[in-house]
Each structure stands twice: as structure tokens, then as C-alpha cells.
Protein backbone atom coordinates (compact mmCIF):
# COMPACT_ATOMS: atom_id res chain seq x y z
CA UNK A 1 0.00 0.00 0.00
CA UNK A 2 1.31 3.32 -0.98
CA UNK A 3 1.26 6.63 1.40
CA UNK A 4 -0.17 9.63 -0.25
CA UNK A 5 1.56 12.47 -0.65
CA UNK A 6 1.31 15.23 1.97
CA UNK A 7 -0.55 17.98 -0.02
CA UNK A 8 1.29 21.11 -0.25
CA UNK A 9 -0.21 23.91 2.37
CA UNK A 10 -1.49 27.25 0.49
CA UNK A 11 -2.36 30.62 2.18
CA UNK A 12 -5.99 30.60 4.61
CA UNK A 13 -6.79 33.45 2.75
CA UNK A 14 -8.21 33.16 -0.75
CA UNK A 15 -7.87 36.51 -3.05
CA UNK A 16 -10.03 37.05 -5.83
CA UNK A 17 -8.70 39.50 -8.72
CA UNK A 18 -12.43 41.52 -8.03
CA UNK A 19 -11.18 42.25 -4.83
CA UNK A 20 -9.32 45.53 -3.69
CA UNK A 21 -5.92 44.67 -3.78
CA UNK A 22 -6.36 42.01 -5.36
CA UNK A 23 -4.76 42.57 -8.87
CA UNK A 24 -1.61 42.48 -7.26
CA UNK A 25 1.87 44.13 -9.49
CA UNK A 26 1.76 45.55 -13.20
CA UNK A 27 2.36 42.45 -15.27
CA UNK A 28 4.88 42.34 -17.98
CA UNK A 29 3.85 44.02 -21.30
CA UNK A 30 2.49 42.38 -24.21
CA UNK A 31 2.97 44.24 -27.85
CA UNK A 32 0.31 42.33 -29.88
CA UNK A 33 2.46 41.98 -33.25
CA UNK A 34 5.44 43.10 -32.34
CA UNK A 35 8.44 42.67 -34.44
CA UNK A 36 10.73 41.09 -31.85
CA UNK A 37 9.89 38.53 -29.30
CA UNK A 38 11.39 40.24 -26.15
CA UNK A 39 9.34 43.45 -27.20
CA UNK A 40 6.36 41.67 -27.82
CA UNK A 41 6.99 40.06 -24.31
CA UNK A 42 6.21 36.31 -22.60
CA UNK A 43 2.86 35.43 -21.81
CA UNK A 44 2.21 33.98 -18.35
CA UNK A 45 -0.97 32.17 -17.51
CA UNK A 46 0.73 30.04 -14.88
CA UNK A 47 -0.11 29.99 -10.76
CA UNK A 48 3.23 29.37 -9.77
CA UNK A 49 3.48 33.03 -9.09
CA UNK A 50 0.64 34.82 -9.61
CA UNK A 51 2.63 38.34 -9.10
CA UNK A 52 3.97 37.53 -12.84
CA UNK A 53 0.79 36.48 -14.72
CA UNK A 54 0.13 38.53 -17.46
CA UNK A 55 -3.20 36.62 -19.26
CA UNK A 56 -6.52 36.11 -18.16
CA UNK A 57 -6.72 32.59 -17.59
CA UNK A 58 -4.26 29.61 -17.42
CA UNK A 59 -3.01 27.18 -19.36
CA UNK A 60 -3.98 23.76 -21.25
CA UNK A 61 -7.35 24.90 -21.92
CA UNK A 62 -9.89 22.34 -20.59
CA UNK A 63 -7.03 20.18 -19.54
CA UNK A 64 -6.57 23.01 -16.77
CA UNK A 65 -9.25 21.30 -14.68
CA UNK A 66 -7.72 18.24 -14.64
CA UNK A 67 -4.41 19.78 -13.35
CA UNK A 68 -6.87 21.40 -10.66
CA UNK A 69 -8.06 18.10 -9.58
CA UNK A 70 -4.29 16.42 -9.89
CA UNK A 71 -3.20 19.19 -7.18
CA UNK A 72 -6.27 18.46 -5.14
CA UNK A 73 -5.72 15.05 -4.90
CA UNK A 74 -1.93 15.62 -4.34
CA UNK A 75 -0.67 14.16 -7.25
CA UNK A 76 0.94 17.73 -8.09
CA UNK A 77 2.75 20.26 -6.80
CA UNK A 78 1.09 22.90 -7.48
CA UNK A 79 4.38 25.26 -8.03
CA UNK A 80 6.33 22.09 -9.91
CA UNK A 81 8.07 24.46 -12.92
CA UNK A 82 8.03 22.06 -16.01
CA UNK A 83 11.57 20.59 -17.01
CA UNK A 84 11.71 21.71 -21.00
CA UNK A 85 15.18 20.49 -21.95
CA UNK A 86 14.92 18.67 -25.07
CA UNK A 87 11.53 19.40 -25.86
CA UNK A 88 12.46 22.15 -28.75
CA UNK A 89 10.75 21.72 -31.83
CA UNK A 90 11.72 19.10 -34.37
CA UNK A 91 11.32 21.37 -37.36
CA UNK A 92 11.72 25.40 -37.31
CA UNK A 93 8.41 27.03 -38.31
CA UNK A 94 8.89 31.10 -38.87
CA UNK A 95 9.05 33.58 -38.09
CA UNK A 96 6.98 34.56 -41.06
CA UNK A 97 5.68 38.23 -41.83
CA UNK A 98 2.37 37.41 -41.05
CA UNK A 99 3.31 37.08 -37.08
CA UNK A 100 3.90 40.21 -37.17
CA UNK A 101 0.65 41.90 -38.45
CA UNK A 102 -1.64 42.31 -34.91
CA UNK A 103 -4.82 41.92 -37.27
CA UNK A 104 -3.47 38.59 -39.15
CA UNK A 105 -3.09 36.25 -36.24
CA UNK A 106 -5.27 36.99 -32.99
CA UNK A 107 -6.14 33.22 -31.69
CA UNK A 108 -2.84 31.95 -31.25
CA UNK A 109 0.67 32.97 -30.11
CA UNK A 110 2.88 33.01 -33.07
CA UNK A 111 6.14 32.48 -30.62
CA UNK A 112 4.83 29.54 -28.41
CA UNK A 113 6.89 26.76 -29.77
CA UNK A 114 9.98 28.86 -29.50
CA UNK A 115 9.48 29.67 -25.37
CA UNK A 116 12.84 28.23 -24.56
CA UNK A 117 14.69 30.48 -26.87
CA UNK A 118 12.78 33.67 -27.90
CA UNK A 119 12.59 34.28 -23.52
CA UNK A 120 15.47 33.65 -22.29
CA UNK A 121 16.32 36.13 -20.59
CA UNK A 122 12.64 35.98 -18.57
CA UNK A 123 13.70 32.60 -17.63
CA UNK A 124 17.09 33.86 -16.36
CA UNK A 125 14.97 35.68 -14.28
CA UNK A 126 12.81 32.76 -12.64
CA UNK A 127 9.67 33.32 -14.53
CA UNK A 128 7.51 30.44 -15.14
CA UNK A 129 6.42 30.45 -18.99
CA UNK A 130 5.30 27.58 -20.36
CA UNK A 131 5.26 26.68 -24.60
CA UNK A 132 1.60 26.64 -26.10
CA UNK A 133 2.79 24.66 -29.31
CA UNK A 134 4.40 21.71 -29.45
CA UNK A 135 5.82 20.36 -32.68
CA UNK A 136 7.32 16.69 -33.45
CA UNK A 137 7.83 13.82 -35.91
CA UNK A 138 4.64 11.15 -36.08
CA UNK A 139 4.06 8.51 -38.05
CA UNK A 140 -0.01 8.04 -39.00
CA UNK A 141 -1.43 4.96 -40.42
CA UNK A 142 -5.33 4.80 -41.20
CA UNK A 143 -7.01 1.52 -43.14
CA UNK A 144 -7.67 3.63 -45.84
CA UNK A 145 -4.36 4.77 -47.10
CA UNK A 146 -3.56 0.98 -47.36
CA UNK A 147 -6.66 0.54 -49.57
CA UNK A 148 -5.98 3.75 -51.67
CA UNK A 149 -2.53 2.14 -52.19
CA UNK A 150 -4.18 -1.11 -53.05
CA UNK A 151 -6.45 0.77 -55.21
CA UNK A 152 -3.52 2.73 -57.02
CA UNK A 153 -4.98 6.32 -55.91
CA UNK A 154 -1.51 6.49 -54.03
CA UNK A 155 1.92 5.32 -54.66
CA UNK A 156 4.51 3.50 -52.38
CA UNK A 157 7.57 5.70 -52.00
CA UNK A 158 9.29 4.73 -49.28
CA UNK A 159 9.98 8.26 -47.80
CA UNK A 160 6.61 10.12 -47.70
CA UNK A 161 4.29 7.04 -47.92
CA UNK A 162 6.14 3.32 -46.53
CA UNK A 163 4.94 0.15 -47.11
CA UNK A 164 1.43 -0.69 -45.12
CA UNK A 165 0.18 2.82 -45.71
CA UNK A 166 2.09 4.32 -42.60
CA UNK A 167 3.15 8.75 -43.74
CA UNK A 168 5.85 10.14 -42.26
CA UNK A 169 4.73 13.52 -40.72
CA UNK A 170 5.32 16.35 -38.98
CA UNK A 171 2.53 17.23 -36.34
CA UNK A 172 2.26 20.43 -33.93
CA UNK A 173 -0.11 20.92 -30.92
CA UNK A 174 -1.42 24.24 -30.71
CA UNK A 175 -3.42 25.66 -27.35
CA UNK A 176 -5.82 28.79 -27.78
CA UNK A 177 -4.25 31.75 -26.85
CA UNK A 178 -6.54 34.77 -27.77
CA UNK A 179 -5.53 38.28 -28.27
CA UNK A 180 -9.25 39.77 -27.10
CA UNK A 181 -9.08 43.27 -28.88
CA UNK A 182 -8.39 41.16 -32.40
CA UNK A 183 -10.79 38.53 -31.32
CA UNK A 184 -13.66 40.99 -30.97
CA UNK A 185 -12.23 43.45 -34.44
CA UNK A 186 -13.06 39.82 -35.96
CA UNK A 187 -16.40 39.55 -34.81
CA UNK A 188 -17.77 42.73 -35.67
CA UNK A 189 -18.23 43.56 -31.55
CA UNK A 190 -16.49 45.84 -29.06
CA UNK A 191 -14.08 44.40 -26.93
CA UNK A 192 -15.79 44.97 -24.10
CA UNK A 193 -19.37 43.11 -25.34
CA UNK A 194 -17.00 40.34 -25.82
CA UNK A 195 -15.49 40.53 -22.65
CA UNK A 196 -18.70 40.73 -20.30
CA UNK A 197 -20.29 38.53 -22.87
CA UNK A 198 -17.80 35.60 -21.99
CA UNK A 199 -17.62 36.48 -18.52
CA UNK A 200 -21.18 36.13 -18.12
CA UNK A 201 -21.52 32.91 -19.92
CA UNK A 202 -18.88 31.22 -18.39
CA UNK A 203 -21.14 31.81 -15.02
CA UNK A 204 -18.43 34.34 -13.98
CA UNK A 205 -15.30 32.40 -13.99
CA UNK A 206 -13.06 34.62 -15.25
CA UNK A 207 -13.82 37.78 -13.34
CA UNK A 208 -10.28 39.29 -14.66
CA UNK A 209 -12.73 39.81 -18.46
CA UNK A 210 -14.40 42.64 -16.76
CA UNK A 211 -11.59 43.78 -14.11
CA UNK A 212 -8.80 43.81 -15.90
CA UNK A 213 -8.81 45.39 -19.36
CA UNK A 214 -4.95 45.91 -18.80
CA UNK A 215 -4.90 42.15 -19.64
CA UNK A 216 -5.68 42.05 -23.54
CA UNK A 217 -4.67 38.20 -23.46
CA UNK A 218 -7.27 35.39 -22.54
CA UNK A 219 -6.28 31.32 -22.35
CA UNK A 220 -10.03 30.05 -22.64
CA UNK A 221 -10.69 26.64 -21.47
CA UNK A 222 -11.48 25.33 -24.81
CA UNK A 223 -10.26 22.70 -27.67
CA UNK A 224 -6.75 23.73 -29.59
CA UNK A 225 -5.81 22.17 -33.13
CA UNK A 226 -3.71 19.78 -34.33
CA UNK A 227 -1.47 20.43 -37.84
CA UNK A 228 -0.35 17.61 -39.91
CA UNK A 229 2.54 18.17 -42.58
CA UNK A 230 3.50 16.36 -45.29
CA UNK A 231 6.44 16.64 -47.43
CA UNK A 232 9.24 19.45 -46.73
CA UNK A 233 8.21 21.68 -43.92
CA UNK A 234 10.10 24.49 -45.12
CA UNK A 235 8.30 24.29 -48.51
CA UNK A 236 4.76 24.81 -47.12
CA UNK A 237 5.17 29.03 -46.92
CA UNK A 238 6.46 29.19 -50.61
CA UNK A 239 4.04 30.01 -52.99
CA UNK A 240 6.15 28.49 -55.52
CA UNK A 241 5.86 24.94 -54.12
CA UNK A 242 2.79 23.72 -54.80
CA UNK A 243 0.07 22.99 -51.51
CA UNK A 244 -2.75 21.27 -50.66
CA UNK A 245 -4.50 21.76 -47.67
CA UNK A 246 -7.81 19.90 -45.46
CA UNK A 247 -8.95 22.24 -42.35
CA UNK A 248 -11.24 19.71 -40.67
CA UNK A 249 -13.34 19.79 -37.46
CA UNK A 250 -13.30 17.41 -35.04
CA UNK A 251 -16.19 14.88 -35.07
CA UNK A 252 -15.50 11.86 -32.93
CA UNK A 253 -17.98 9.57 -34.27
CA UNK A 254 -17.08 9.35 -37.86
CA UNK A 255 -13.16 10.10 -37.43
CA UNK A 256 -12.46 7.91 -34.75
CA UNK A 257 -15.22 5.13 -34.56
CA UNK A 258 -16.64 5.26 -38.46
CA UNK A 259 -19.97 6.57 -37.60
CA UNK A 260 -21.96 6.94 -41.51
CA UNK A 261 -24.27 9.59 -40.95
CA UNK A 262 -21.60 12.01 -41.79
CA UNK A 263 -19.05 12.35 -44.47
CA UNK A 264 -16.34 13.63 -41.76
CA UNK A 265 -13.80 10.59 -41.71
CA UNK A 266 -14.45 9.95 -45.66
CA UNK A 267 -13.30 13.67 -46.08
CA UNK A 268 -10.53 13.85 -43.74
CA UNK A 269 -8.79 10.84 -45.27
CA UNK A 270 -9.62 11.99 -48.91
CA UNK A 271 -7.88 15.16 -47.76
CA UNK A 272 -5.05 13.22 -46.56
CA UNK A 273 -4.46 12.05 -49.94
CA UNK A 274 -4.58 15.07 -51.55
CA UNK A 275 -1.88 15.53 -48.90
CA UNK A 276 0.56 12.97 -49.88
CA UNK A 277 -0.01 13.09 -53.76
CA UNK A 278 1.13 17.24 -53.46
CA UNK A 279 4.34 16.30 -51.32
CA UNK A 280 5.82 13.31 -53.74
CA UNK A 281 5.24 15.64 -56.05
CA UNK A 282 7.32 18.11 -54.70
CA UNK A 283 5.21 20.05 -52.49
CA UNK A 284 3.45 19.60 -49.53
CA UNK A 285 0.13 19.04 -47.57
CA UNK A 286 -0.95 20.42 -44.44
CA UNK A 287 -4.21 19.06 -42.28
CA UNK A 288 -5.48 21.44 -39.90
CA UNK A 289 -7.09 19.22 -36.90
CA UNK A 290 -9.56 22.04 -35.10
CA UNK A 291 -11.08 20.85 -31.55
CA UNK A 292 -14.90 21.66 -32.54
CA UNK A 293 -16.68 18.77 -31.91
CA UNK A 294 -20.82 18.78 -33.14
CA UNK A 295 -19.87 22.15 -34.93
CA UNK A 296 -18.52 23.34 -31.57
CA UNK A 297 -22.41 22.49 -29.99
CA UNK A 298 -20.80 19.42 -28.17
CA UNK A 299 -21.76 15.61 -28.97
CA UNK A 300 -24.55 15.76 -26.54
CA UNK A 301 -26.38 18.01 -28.64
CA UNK A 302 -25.02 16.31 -31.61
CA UNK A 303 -26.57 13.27 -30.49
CA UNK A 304 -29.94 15.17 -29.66
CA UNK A 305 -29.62 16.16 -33.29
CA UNK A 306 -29.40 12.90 -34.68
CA UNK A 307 -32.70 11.81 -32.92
CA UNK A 308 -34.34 14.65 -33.69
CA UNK A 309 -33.76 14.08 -37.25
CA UNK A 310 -34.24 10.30 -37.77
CA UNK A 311 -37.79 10.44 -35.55
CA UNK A 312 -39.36 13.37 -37.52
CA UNK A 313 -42.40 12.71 -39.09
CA UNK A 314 -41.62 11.52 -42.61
CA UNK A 315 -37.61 10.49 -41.41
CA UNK A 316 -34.94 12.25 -41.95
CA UNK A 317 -34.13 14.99 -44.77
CA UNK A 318 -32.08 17.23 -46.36
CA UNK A 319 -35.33 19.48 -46.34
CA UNK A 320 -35.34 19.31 -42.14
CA UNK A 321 -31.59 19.36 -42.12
CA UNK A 322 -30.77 22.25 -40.72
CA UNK A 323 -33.63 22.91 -38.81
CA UNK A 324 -33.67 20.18 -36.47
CA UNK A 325 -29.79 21.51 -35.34
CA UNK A 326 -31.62 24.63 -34.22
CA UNK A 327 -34.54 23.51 -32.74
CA UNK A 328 -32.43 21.67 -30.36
CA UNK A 329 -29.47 24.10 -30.32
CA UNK A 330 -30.52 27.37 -30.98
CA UNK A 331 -28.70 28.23 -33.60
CA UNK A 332 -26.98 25.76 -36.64
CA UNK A 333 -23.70 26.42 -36.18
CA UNK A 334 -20.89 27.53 -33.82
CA UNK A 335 -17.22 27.14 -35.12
CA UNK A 336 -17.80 30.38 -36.61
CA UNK A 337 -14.67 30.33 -39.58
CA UNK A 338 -12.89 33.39 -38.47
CA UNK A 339 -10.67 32.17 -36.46
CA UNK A 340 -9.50 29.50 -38.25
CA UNK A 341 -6.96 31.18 -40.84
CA UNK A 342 -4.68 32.26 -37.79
CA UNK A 343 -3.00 28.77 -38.19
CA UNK A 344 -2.30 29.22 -41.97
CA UNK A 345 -0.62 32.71 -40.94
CA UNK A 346 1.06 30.64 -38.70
CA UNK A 347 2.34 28.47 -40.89
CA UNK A 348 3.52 31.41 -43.53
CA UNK A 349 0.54 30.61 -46.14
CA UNK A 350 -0.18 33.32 -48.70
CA UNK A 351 -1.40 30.23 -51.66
CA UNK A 352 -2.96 26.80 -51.20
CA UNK A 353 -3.12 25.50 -54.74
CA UNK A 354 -5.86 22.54 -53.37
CA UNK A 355 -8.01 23.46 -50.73
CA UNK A 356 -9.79 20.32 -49.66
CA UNK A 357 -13.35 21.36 -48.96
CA UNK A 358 -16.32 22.03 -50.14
CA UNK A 359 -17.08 24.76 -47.28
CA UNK A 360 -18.34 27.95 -48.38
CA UNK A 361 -17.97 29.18 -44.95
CA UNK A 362 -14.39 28.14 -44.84
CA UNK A 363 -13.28 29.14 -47.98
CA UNK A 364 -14.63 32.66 -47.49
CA UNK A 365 -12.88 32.98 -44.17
CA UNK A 366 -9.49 31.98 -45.37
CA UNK A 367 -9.74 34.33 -48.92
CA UNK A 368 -11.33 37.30 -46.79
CA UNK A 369 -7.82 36.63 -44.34
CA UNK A 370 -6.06 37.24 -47.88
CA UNK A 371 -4.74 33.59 -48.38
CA UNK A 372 -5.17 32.93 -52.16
CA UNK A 373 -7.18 29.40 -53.30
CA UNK A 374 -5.99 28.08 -56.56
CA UNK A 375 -9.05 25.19 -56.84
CA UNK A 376 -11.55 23.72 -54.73
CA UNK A 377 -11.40 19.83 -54.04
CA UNK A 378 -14.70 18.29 -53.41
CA UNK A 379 -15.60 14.94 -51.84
CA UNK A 380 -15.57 12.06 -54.57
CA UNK A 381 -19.59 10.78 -54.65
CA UNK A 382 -18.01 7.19 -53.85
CA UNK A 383 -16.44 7.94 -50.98
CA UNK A 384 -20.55 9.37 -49.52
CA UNK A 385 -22.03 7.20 -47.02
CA UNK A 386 -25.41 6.40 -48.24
CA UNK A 387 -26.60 7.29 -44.87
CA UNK A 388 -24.56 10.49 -45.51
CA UNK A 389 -26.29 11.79 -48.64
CA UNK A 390 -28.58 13.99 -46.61
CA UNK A 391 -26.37 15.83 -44.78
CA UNK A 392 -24.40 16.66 -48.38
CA UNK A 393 -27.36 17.43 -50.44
CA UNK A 394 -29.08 20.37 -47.80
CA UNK A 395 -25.45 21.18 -47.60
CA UNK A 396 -24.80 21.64 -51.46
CA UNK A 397 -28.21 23.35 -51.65
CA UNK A 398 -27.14 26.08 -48.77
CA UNK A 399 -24.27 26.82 -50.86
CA UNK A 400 -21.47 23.89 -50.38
CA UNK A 401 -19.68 24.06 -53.09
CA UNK A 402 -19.57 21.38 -55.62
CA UNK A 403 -18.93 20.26 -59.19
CA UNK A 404 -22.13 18.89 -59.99
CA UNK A 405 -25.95 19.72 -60.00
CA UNK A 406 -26.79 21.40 -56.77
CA UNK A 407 -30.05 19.29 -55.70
CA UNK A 408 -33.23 21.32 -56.13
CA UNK A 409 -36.90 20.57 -55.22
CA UNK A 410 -39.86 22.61 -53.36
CA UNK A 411 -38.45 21.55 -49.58
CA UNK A 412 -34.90 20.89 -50.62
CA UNK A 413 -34.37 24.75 -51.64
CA UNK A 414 -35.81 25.83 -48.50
CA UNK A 415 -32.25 25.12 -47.47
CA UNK A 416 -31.06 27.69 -49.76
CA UNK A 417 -29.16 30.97 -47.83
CA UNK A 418 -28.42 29.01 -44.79
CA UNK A 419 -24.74 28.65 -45.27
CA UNK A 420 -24.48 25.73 -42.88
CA UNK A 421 -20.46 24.71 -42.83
CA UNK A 422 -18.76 21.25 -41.65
């Protein structure tokens, strides 16, 4: 049997930043675009100190209540600094021009892979700041590569694409970091709307929205993305190398566990294709993995949905499609696209010569962010679940693009103008 730890003893007194007092010291700057990483400063959403923090909010989004619960269980020291030797990045990504344009990238920090380096001298001086992007080698290996092998869609290289269907990648982890008075410009709001707005429906738990508009940085508690590259890394930011490129939100079901009511996984692995084909031939593919599961509704609604839709008096249609998403949500969607370019700034994008969607809502997002789009890729019709066909036709009739007829009928164009994405 194994003695628990002793958990670590913290003050009687518990200050809240609404408090008098309770702000504590000015917190080092942040310069929003700033040319140079020590002028553009660290950002600090740790609780080892709280005299240095300089965000609203912590880090590891929703992971951060886990650590919460580690702590209270004793599991963690609560002021533990992470050890980050030999975690650098595997590959060098920027900096690119784009990092440095406050408007261009307002969702994530352009410098959090390079912590170690581009703040030294902050470490020197015993501040805790931890990296928000990760970025290493991977292998992935899905049944379908091996079949689109077998089927000769793909070809057997030996450097991009081995034997078996494994691809050699290069993946990076990226946490939300959000720069609030670009988040709101985006949005069409003022940043303070958007501040009490997600103070009040986050039932409060960020008091430092509304207290502190010194702090113009925010760590929400929400999903991050995952990037997969293919081919030379270095080739991805020149538009003279040619690039194809899937942005695809999460959906459990059909990604993970093959669900057929959606055309998600079909789409994502189609997209990986397009992926590998670009890098043998002397390009390179990116896959942009966004945290926004049920179109950012949650699978419990998702779920909800699908009942909804498959009980309906006459079953389900593209007609009903998307309004049995907002009878049970509210509202049809909520990834809301105009975030999403920030990682393609990231990344040094100015042309994708194959973007892998038929998504008027994301193709619109990433042109209006001023990222060029050579063609359009859409899903081949064998790769459609049959049980999928719904979901494409109400989306093709609410403007998904596509090669084809767009469907038509009395109820199917009373789809039309909804501009559902996925």
C-alpha cells in the first residue's frame, strides 16, 4: 500500500482578482504583433506566481481542470516548474511576416513553440512560462491509405508514404491563446461586449474579463488544433511549391469510430491524400485538426440532433436538415470560420493551390484573411455514405460548393441561404 503524498499547504486566505488589492503588481507588457519577441513580451498564464501572470486565464485549456483536480488530490505540486530540456521543436516554423501583423493572427501565439529560446532572458529571471505549441515527428497509419494504395490512388515511396500505408509527418499541438481586442475586431463587436459577454456565460469564472482590461490576453478553457505536414516543412510558406491543404473539425464519431451519418472521416482521409499526392510531387500538404466537436455544440447536442432528425415525421431529410440543429441548439452552427486562418498565418501561407473542402464558410474565411485558393477539391460521390447523402445534399443546396448539380426541389431549396459549414 502506498502513502499519499502530503498535499502542499497554500495561504488561509483566498484573493479574488475583483477584490481591492487584489490585482496584485503591473504584469509584464504584451505588444500584440510586435516585431521582436522580447518586445512583444512572454505570456504567463501560470499559478506558480501569480505576481507575474500577465493573461486572463491559465493554461492547457480544458485540460486546466484536470491539473486542478491532480493538485487536489496531491498528485501535483502545485508550483512544480516544467523541465523543457529537449523538448524544442523538431522542425523550425517562422518567423513569417504574417506574425507580425496584430490583425493577421489573434487566436494563437505566433512564438509559443519557441518559449525556450525567444525568452530567455525571462527565464534567467525565474519566470515560469510555459510553450503553447508543441511540434514533433509522427508517423499516421489509417485503413484507408492501405486501400488507396491497393487501389492505385496512391503510390509507395518509401519516404513520404512506406509500405502498409504508414506517412511520415510532422505534427504540432497548438493551445488557444486569444488576443481579445483582435478577437472581438473579428467579430464585428467591441471588446468589451466580448469581454462581459464571456464572462457572463462562463457563469463568472473569469472575473479578470471585466476587471482587468490591462490584460488584452485570454487562455479560454477550450479545444486547440492539431497540424499535420507532409512533405518538406520548409516548402509549405512558398508560394512556388505547390500545396494542398484539409482544415477539418473534429467529429469523434465518424473520425475515430466510423460513424456513416456524416461524411467527416471519408473527407478527412480523402484530404489526406490530396496531402501525400502534393508532397511526392514536390510540395506539400498540411491538415489542420480544429477541436470543434458537433460544430462546436458538443456531442450531446449532436446526439440530440441525430434523434431529432431520424424520428421526424416523414424520417430524416435534407429538407429538415438544418432545422432540427436549431430547434435543439438554438442556432446551426458555432465554429464560426474566423478564427480558423490564424493557423495558416502561422504556418507562412499566402497560396494553397488545393483546398480540400467544399465549405463555403471556410473558404470565405481563409480568402477574406487574404490567403489565395488556386481550386476547390470536393468529396468524390463514392467515398458518400449512403446514410450520408442527406447531410451533403441540404449542404450543397445552402451553398457547399460542388462540381455537380446542386439538388433542387420545393423543400430541398428551403435550405437555400443558410450557409451551414462542416
Amino acid at each position: 500500500m502506498t502513502t499519499p503524498k502530503a498535499k502542499p499547504k497554500r495561504p488561509k486566505a483566498i484573493v479574488l482578482t475583483s477584490h481591492p488589492g487584489g490585482h496584485g503588481p503591473k504584469p509584464a507588457p504584451v505588444v500584440w504583433g510586435a516585431k521582436d519577441a522580447l518586445e512583444r513580451g512572454p505570456l504567463i498564464g501560470t499559478v506558480t506566481n501569480k505576481a507575474q501572470r500577465n493573461v486572463i486565464g491559465t493554461h492547457a485549456g480544458s485540460y486546466s481542470v484536470y491539473r486542478a483536480v491532480a493538485v487536489a488530490a496531491g498528485a501535483l505540486d502545485p508550483l512544480r516548474k516544467p523541465d523543457l530540456t529537449n523538448t524544442s521543436p523538431t522542425h523550425a516554423i517562422g518567423p513569417f511576416t504574417q506574425w507580425f501583423d496584430p490583425t493577421k493572427i489573434v487566436s494563437l501565439d505566433p512564438w509559443g513553440a519557441l518559449v525556450s529560446d525567444a525568452f530567455k532572458p525571462f527565464f534567467e529571471q525565474g519566470y515560469d512560462i510555459r510553450p503553447t505549441i508543441a511540434i514533433t515527428r509522427a508517423h499516421i497509419q489509417m485503413p484507408e491509405l492501405a486501400d488507396a494504395v491497393s487501389a492505385g490512388r496512391l503510390q509507395v515511396d518509401g519516404k513520404i508514404l512506406k509500405e502498409g500505408g504508414a506517412i511520415r509527418v510532422v505534427k504540432a499541438a497548438l493551445e488557444p491563446v486569444w488576443y481579445l481586442p483582435g478577437v472581438a475586431a473579428r467579430f464585428g463587436c467591441s471588446e468589451a461586449d466580448l469581454r462581459r459577454t464571456l464572462f457572463e456565460h462562463t457563469a463568472g469564472m473569469f472575473p479578470e474579463l471585466v476587471t482587468r482590461n490591462d490584460l488584452e490576453v485570454f487562455l479560454p478553457p477550450i479545444g486547440g488544433a492539431t497540424v499535420y505536414m507532409f512533405g518538406d516543412v520548409a516548402s509549405i510558406p512558398d508560394p512556388s511549391k505547390p500545396l494542398a491543404v484539409r482544415v477539418h473539425d473534429e467529429c469523434n464519431g465518424s473520425d475515430v469510430f466510423g460513424s456513416d451519418i456524416c461524411t467527416c472521416r471519408p473527407y478527412l482521409t480523402h484530404g489526406i491524400e490530396e496531402c501525400v499526392r502534393m508532397a511526392q510531387a514536390g510540395g506539400s500538404g498540411v491538415i489542420v485538426y480544429n477541436r470543434k466537436e458537433g460544430r462546436a455544440l458538443g456531442e450531446v447536442t449532436k446526439f440530440l440532433v441525430y434523434n431529432a432528425r431520424k424520428r421526424q415525421e416523414g424520417g430524416d431529410s435534407a429538407a429538415q436538415y438544418f432545422a432540427r440543429t436549431e430547434c435543439v441548439a438554438g442556432v446551426q452552427d458555432m465554429r464560426f470560420q474566423e478564427l480558423m486562418p490564424d493557423t495558416l498565418h502561422w504556418l507562412g501561407i499566402s497560396k494553397i493551390d488545393r483546398f480540400v473542402s467544399m465549405s463555403n464558410m471556410k473558404h470565405d474565411a481563409v480568402v477574406r484573411a487574404g490567403i489565395q485558393i488556386t481550386e476547390r477539391v470536393p468529396i468524390p460521390d463514392e467515398l458518400i455514405p449512403p446514410d450520408a447523402r442527406v447531410e451533403m445534399d441540404a449542404k450543397m443546396a445552402a451553398g457547399y460548393f460542388t462540381e455537380g448539380a446542386v439538388p433542387d426541389g420545393n423543400e430541398l431549396a428551403k435550405a437555400k441561404g443558410r450557409g451551414l459549414d462542416a
